[in-house]
PDB file of N, CA and C in Angstrom:
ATOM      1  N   UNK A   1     -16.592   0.498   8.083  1.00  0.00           N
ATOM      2  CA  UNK A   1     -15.326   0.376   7.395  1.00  0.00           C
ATOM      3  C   UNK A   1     -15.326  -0.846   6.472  1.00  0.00           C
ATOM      4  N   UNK A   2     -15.904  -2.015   6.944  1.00  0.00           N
ATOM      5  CA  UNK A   2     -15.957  -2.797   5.793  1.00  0.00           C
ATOM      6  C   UNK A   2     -16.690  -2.796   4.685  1.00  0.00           C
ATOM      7  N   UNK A   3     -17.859  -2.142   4.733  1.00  0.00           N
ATOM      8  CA  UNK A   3     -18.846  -1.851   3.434  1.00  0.00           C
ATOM      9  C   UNK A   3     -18.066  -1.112   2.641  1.00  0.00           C
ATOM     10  N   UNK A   4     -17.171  -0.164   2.902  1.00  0.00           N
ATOM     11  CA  UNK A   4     -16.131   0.809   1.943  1.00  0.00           C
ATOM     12  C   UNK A   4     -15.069  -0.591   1.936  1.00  0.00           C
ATOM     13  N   UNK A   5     -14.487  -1.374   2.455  1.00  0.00           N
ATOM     14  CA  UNK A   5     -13.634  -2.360   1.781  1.00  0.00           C
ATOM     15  C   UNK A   5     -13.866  -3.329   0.429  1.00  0.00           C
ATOM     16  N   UNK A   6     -15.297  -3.581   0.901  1.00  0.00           N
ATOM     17  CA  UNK A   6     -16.275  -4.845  -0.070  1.00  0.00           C
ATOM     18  C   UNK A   6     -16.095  -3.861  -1.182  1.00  0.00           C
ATOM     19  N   UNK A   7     -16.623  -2.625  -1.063  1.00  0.00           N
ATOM     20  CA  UNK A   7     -16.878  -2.006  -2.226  1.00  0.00           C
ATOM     21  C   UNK A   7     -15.629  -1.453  -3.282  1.00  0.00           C
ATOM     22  N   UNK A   8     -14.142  -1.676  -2.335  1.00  0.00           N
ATOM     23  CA  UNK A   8     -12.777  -1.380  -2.514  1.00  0.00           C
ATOM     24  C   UNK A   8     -12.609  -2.848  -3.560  1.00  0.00           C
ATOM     25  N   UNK A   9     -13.164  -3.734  -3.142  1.00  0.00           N
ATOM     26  CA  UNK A   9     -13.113  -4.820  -3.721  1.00  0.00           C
ATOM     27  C   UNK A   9     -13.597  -4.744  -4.728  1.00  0.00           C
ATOM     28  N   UNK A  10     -14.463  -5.167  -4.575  1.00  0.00           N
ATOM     29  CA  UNK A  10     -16.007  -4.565  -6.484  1.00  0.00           C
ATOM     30  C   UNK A  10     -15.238  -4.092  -7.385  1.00  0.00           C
ATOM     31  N   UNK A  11     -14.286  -2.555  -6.915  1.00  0.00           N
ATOM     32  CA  UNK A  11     -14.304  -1.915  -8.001  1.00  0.00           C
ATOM     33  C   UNK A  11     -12.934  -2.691  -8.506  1.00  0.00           C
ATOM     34  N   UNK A  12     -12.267  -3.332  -7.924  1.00  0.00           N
ATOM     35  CA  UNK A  12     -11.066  -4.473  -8.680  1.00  0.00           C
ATOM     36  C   UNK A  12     -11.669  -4.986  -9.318  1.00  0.00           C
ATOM     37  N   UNK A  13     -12.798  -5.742  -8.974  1.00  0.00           N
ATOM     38  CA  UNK A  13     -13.385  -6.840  -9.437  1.00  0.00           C
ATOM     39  C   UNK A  13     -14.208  -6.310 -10.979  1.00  0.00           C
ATOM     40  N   UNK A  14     -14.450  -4.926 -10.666  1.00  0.00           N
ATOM     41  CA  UNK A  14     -15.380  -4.589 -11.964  1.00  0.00           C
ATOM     42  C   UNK A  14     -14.420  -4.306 -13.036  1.00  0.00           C
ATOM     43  N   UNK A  15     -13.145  -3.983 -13.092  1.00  0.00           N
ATOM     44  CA  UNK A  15     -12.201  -3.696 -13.268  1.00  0.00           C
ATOM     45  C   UNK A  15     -11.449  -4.817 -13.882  1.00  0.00           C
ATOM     46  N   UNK A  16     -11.079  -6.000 -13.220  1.00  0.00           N
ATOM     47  CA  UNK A  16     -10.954  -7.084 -13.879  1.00  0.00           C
ATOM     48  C   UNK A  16     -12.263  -7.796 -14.774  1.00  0.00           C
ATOM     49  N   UNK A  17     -13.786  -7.367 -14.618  1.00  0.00           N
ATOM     50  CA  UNK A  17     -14.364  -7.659 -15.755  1.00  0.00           C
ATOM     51  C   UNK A  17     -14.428  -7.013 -16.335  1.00  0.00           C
ATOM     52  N   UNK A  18     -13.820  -5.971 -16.595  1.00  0.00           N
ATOM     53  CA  UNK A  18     -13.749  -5.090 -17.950  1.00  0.00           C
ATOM     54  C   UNK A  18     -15.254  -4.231 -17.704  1.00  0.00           C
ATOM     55  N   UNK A  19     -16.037  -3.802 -16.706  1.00  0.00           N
ATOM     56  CA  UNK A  19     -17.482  -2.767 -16.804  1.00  0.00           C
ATOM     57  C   UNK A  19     -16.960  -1.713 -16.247  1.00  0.00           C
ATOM     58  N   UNK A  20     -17.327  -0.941 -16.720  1.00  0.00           N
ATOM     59  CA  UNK A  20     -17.631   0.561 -16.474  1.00  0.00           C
ATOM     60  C   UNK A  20     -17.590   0.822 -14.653  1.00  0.00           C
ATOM     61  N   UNK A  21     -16.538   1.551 -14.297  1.00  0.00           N
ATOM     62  CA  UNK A  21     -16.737   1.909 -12.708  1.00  0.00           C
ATOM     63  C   UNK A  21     -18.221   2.781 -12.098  1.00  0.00           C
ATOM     64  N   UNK A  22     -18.426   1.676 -11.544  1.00  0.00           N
ATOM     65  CA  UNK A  22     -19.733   1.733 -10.612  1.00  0.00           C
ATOM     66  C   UNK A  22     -20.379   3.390  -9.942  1.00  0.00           C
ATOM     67  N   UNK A  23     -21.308   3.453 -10.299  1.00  0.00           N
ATOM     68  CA  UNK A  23     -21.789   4.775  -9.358  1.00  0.00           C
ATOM     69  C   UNK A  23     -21.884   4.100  -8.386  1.00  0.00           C
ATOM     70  N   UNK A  24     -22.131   4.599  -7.535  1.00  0.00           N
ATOM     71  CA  UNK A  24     -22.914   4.874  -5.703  1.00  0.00           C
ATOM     72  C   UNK A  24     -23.888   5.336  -5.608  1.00  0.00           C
ATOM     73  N   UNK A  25     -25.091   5.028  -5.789  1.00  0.00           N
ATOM     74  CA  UNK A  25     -26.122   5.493  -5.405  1.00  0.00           C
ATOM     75  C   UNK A  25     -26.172   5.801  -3.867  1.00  0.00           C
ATOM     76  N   UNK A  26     -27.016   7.129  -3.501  1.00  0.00           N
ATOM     77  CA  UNK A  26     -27.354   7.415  -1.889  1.00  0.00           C
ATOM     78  C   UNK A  26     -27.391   6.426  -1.121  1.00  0.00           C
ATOM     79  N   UNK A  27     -28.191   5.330  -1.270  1.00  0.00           N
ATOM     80  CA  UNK A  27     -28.365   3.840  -0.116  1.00  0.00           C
ATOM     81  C   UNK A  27     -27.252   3.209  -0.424  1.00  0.00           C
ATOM     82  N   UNK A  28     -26.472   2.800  -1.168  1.00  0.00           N
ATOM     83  CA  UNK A  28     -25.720   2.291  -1.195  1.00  0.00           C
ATOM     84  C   UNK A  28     -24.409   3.296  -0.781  1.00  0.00           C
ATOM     85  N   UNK A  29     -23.906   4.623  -0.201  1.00  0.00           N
ATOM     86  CA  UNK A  29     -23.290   5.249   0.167  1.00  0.00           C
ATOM     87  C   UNK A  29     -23.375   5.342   2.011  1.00  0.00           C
ATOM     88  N   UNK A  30     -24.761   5.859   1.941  1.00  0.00           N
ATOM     89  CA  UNK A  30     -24.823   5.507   3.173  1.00  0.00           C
ATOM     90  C   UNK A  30     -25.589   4.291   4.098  1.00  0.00           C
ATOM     91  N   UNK A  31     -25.453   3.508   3.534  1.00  0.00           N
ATOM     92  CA  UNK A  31     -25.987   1.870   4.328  1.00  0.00           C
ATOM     93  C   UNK A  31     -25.835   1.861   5.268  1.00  0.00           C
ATOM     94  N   UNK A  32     -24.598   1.806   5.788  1.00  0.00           N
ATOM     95  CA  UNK A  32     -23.483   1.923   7.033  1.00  0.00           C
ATOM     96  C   UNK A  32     -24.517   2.691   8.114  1.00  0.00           C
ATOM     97  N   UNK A  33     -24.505   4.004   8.262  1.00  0.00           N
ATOM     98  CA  UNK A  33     -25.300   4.840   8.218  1.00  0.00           C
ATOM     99  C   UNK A  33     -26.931   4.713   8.933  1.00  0.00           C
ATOM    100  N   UNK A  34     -27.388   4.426   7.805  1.00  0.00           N
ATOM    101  CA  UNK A  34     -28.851   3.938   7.442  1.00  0.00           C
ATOM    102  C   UNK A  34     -29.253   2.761   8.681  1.00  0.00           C
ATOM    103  N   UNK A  35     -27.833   1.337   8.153  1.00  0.00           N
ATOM    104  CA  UNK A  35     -28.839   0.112   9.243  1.00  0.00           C
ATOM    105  C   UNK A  35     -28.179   0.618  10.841  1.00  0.00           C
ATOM    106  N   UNK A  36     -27.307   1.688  11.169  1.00  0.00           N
ATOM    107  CA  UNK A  36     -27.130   2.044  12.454  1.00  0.00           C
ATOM    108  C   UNK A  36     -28.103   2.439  13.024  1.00  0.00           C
ATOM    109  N   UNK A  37     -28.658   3.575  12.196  1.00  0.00           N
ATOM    110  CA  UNK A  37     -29.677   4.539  12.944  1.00  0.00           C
ATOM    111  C   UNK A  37     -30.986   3.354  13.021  1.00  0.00           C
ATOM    112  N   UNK A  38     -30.869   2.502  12.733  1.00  0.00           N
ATOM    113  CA  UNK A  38     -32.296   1.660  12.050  1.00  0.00           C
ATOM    114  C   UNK A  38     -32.261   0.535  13.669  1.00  0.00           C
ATOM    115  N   UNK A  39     -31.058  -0.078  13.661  1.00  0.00           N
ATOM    116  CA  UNK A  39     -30.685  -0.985  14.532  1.00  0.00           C
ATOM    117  C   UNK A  39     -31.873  -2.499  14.581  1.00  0.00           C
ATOM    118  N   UNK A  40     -31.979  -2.962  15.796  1.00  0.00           N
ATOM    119  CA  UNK A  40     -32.559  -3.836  15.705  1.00  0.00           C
ATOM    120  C   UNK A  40     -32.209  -5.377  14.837  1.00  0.00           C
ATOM    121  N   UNK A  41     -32.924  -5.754  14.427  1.00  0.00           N
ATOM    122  CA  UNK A  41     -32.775  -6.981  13.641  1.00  0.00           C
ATOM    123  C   UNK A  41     -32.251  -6.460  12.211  1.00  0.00           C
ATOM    124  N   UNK A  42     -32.608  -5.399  11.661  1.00  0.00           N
ATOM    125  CA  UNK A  42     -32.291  -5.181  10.012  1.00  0.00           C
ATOM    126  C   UNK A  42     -30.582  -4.788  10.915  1.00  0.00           C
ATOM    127  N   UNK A  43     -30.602  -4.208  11.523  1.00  0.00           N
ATOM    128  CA  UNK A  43     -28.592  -4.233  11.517  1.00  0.00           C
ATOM    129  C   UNK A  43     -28.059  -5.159  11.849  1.00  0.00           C
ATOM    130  N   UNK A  44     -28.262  -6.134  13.028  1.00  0.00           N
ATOM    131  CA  UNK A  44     -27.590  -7.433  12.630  1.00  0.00           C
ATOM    132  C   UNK A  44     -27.777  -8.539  11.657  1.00  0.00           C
ATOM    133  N   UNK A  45     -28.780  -8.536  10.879  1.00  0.00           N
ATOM    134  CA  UNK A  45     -28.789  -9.081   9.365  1.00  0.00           C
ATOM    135  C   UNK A  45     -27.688  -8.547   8.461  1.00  0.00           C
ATOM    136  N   UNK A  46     -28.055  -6.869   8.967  1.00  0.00           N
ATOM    137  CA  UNK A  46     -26.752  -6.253   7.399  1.00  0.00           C
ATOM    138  C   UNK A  46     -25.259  -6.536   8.311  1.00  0.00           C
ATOM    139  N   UNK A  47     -24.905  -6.300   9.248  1.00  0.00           N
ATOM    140  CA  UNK A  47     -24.081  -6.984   9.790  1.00  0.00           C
ATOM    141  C   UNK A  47     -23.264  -8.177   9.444  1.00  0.00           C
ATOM    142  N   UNK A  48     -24.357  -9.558   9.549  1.00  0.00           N
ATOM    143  CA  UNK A  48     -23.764 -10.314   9.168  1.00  0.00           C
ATOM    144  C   UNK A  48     -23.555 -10.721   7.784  1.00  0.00           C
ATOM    145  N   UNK A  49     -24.480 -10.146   6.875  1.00  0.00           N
ATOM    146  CA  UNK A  49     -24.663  -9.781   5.438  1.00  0.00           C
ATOM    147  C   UNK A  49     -22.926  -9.293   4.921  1.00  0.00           C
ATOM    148  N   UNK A  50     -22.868  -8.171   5.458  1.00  0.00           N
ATOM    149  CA  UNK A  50     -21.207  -7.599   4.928  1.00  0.00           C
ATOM    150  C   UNK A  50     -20.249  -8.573   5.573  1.00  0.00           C
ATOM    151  N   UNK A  51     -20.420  -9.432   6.770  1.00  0.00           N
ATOM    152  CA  UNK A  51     -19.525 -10.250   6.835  1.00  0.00           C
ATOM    153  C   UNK A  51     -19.463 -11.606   5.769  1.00  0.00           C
ATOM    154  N   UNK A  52     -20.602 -11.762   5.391  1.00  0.00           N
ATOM    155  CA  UNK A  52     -20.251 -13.049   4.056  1.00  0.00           C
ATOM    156  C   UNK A  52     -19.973 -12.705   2.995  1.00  0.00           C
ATOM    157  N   UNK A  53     -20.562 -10.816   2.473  1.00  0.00           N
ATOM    158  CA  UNK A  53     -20.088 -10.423   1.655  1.00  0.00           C
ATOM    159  C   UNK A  53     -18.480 -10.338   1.267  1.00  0.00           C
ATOM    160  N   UNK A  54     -18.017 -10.094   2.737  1.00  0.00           N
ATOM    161  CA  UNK A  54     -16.672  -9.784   2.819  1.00  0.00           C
ATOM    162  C   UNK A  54     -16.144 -11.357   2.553  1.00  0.00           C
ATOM    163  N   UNK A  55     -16.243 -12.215   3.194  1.00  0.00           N
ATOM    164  CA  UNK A  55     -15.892 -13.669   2.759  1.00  0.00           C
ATOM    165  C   UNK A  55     -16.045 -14.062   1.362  1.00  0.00           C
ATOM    166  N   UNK A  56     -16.675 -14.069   0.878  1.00  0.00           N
ATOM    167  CA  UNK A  56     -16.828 -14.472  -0.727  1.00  0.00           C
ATOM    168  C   UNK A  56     -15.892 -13.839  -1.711  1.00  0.00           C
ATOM    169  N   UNK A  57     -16.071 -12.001  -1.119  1.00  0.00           N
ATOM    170  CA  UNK A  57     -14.860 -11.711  -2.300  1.00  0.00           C
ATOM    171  C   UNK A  57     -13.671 -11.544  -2.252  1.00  0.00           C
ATOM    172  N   UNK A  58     -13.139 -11.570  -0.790  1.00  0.00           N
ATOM    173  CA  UNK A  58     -11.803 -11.781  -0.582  1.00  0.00           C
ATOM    174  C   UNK A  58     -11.063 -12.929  -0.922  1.00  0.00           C
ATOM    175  N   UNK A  59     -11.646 -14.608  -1.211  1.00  0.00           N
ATOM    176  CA  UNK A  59     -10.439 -14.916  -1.870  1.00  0.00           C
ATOM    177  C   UNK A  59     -11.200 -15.348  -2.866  1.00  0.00           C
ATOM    178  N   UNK A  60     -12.238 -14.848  -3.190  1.00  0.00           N
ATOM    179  CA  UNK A  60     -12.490 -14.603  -5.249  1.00  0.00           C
ATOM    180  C   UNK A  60     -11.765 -13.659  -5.239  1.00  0.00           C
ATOM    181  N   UNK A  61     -11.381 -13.055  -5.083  1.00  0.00           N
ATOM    182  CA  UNK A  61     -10.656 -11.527  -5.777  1.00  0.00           C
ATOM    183  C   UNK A  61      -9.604 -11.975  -6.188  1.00  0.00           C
ATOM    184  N   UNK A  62      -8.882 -12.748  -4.441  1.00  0.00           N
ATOM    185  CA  UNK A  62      -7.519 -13.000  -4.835  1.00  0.00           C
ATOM    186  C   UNK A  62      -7.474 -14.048  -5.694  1.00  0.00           C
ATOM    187  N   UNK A  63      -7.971 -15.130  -6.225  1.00  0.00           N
ATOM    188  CA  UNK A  63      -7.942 -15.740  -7.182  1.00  0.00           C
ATOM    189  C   UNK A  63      -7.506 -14.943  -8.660  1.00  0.00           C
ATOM    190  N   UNK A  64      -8.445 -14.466  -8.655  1.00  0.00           N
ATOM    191  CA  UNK A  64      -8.820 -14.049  -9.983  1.00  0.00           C
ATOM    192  C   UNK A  64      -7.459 -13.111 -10.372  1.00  0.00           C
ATOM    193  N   UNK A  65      -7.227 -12.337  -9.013  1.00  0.00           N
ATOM    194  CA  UNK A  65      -5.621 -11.452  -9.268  1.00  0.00           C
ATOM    195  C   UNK A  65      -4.753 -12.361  -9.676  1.00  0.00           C
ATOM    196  N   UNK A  66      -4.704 -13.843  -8.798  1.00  0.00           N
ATOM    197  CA  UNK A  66      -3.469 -14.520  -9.223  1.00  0.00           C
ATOM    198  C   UNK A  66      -3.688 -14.868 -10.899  1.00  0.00           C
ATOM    199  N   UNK A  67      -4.704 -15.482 -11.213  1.00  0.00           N
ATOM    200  CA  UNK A  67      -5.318 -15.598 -12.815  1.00  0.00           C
ATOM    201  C   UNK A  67      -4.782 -14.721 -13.683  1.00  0.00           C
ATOM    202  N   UNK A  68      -5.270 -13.266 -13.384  1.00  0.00           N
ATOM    203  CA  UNK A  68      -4.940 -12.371 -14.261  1.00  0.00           C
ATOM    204  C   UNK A  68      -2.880 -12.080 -13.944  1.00  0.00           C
ATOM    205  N   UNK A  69      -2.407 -12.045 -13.015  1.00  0.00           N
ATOM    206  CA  UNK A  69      -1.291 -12.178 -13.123  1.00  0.00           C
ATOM    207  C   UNK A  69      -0.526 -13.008 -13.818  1.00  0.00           C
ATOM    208  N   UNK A  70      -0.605 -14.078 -13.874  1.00  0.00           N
ATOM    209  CA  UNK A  70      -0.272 -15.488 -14.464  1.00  0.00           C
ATOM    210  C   UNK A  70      -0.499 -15.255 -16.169  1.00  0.00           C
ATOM    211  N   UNK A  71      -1.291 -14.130 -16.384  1.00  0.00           N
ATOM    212  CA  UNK A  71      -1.079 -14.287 -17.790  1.00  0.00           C
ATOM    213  C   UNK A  71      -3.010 -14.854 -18.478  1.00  0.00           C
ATOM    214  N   UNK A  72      -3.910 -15.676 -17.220  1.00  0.00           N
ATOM    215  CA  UNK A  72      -4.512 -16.069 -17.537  1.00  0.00           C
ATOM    216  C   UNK A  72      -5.925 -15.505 -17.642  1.00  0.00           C
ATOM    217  N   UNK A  73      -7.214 -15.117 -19.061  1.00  0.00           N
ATOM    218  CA  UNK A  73      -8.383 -14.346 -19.056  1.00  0.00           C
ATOM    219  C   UNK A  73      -9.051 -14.483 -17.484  1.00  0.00           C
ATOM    220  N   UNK A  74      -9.590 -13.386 -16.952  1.00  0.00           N
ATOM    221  CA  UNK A  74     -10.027 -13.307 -15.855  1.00  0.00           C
ATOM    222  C   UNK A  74     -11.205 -12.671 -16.019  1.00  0.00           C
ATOM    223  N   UNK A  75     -11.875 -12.338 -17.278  1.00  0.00           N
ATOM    224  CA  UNK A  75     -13.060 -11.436 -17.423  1.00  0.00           C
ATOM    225  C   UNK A  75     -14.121 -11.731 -16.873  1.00  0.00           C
ATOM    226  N   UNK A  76     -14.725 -13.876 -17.851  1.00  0.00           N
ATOM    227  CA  UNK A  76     -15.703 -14.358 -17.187  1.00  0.00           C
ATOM    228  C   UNK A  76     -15.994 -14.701 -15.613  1.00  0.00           C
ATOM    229  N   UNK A  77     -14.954 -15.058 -15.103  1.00  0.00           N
ATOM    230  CA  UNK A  77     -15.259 -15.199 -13.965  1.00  0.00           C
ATOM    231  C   UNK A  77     -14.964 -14.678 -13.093  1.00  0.00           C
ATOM    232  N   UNK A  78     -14.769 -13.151 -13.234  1.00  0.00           N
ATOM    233  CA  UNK A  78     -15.060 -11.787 -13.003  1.00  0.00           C
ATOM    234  C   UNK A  78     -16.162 -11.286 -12.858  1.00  0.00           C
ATOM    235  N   UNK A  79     -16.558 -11.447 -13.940  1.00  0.00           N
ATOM    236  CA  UNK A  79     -18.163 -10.772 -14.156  1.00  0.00           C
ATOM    237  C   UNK A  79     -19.333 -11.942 -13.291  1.00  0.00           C
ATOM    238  N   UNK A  80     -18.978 -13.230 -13.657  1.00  0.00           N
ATOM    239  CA  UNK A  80     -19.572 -13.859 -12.392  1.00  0.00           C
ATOM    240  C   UNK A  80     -19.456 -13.677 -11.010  1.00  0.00           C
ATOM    241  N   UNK A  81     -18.762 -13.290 -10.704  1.00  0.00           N
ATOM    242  CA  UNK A  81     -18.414 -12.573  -9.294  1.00  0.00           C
ATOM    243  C   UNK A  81     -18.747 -12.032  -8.583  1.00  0.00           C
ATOM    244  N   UNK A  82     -18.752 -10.769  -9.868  1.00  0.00           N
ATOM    245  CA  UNK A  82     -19.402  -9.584  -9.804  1.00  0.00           C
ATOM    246  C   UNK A  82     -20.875  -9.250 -10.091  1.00  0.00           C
ATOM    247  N   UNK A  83     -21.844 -10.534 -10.784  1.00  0.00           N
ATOM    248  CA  UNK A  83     -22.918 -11.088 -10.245  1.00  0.00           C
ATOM    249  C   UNK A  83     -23.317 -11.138  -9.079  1.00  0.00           C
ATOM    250  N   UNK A  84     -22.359 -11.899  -8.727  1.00  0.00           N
ATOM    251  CA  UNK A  84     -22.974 -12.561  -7.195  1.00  0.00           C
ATOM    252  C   UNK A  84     -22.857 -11.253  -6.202  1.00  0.00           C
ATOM    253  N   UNK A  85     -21.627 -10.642  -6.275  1.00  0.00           N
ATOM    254  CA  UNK A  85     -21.539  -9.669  -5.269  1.00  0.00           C
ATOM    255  C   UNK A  85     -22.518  -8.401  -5.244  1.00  0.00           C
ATOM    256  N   UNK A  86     -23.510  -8.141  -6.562  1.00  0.00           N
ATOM    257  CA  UNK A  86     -24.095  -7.320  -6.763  1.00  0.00           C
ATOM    258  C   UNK A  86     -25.131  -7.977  -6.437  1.00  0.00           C
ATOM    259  N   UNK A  87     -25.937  -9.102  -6.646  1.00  0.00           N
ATOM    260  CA  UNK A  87     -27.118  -9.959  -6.224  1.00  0.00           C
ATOM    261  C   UNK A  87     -27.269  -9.754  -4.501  1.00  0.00           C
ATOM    262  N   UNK A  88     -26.218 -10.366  -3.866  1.00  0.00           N
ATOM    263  CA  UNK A  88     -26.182  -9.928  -2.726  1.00  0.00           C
ATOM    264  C   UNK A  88     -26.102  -8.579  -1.792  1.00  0.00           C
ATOM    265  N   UNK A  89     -25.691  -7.645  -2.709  1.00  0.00           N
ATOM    266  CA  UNK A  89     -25.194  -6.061  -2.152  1.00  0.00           C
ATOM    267  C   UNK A  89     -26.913  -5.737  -2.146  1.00  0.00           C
ATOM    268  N   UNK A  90     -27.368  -5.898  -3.620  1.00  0.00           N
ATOM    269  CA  UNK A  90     -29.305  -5.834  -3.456  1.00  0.00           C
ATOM    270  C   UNK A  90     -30.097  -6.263  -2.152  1.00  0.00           C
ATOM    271  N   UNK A  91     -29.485  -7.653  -2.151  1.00  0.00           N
ATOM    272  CA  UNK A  91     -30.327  -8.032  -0.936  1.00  0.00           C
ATOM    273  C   UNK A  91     -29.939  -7.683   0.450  1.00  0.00           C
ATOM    274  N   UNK A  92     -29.160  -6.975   0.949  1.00  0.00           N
ATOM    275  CA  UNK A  92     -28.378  -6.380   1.957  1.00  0.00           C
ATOM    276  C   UNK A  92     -29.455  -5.034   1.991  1.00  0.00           C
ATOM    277  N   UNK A  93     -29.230  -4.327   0.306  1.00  0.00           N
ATOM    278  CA  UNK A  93     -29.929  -2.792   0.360  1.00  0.00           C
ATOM    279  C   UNK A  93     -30.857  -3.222   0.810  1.00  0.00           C
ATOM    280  N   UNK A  94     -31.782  -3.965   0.624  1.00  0.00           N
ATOM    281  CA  UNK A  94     -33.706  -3.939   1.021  1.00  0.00           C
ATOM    282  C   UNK A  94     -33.767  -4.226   2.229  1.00  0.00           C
ATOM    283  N   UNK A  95     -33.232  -4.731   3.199  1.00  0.00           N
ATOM    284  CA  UNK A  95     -32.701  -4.201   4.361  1.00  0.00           C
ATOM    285  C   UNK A  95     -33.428  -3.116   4.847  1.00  0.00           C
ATOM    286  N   UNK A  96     -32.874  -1.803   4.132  1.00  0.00           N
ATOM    287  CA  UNK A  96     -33.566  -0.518   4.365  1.00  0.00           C
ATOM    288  C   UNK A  96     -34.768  -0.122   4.681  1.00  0.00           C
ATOM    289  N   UNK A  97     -35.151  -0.342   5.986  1.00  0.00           N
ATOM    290  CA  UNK A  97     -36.760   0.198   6.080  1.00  0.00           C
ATOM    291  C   UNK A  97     -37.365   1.126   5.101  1.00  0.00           C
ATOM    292  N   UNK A  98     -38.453   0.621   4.581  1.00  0.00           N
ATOM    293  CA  UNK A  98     -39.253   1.467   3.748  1.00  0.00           C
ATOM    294  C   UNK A  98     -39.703   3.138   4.554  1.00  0.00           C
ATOM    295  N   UNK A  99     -40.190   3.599   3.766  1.00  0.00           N
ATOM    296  CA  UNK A  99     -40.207   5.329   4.307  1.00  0.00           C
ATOM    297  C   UNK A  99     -41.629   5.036   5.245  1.00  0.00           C
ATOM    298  N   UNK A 100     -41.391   5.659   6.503  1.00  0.00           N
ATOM    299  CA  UNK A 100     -42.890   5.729   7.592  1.00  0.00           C
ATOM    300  C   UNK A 100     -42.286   5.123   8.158  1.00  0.00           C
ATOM    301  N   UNK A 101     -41.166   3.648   8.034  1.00  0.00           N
ATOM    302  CA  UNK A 101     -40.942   2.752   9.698  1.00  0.00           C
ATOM    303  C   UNK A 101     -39.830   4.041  10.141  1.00  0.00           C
ATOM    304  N   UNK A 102     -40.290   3.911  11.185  1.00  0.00           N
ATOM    305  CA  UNK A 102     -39.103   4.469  12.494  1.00  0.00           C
ATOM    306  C   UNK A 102     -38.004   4.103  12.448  1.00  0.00           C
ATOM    307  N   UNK A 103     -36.697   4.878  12.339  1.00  0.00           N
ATOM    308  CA  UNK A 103     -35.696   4.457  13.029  1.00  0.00           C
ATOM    309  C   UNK A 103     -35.342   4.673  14.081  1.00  0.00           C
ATOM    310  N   UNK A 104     -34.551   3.902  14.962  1.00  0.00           N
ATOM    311  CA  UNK A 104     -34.011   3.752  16.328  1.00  0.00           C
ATOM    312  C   UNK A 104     -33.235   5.235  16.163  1.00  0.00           C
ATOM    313  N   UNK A 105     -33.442   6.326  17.331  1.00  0.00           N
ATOM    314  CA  UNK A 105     -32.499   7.612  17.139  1.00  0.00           C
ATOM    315  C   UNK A 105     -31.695   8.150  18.133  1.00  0.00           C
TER     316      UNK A 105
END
């Protein structure tokens, strides 16, 4: 439930930088999914991964809402944001055991 929140987030966030709404690629749809069946160490990494994810953009977001409410440009440091949150969403995906490791079933 929180990987669909973060990503509830993003699309504000992509939204306040003015880009194009995001596809979903397959791994990034089912992650959730993916580091369950996988378990072990790659799920409590992605675990705690969506929990800092979730920290960072919850009160960047709300910043940036109050910004853009107020009247004030919110694009750039929007799109920086939305840097970071995509830099990190990458490093969360690779996570993903490559094809041949086993997952836990």
């Amino acid at each position: 439930m929180k990987w669909t929140a973060v990503h509830e987030a993003a699309a504000a966030l992509s939204e306040l930088a003015g880009l194009a709404p995001e596809f979903r690629t397959p791994d990034v749809r089912n992650f959730p999914a993916i580091m369950r069946d996988t378990g072990g160490w790659r799920l409590r990494l992605a675990q705690q991964g969506v929990e800092d994810l979730s920290a960072i953009l919850e009160p960047g977001l709300a910043a940036l809402l109050a910004l853009h409410a107020s009247g004030v440009p919110a694009g750039v440091a929007a799109r920086a944001l939305w840097q970071e949150f995509h830099a990190a969403r990458s490093a969360l995906l690779a996570l993903i055991p490559p094809l041949g490791i086993e997952r836990r079933g």
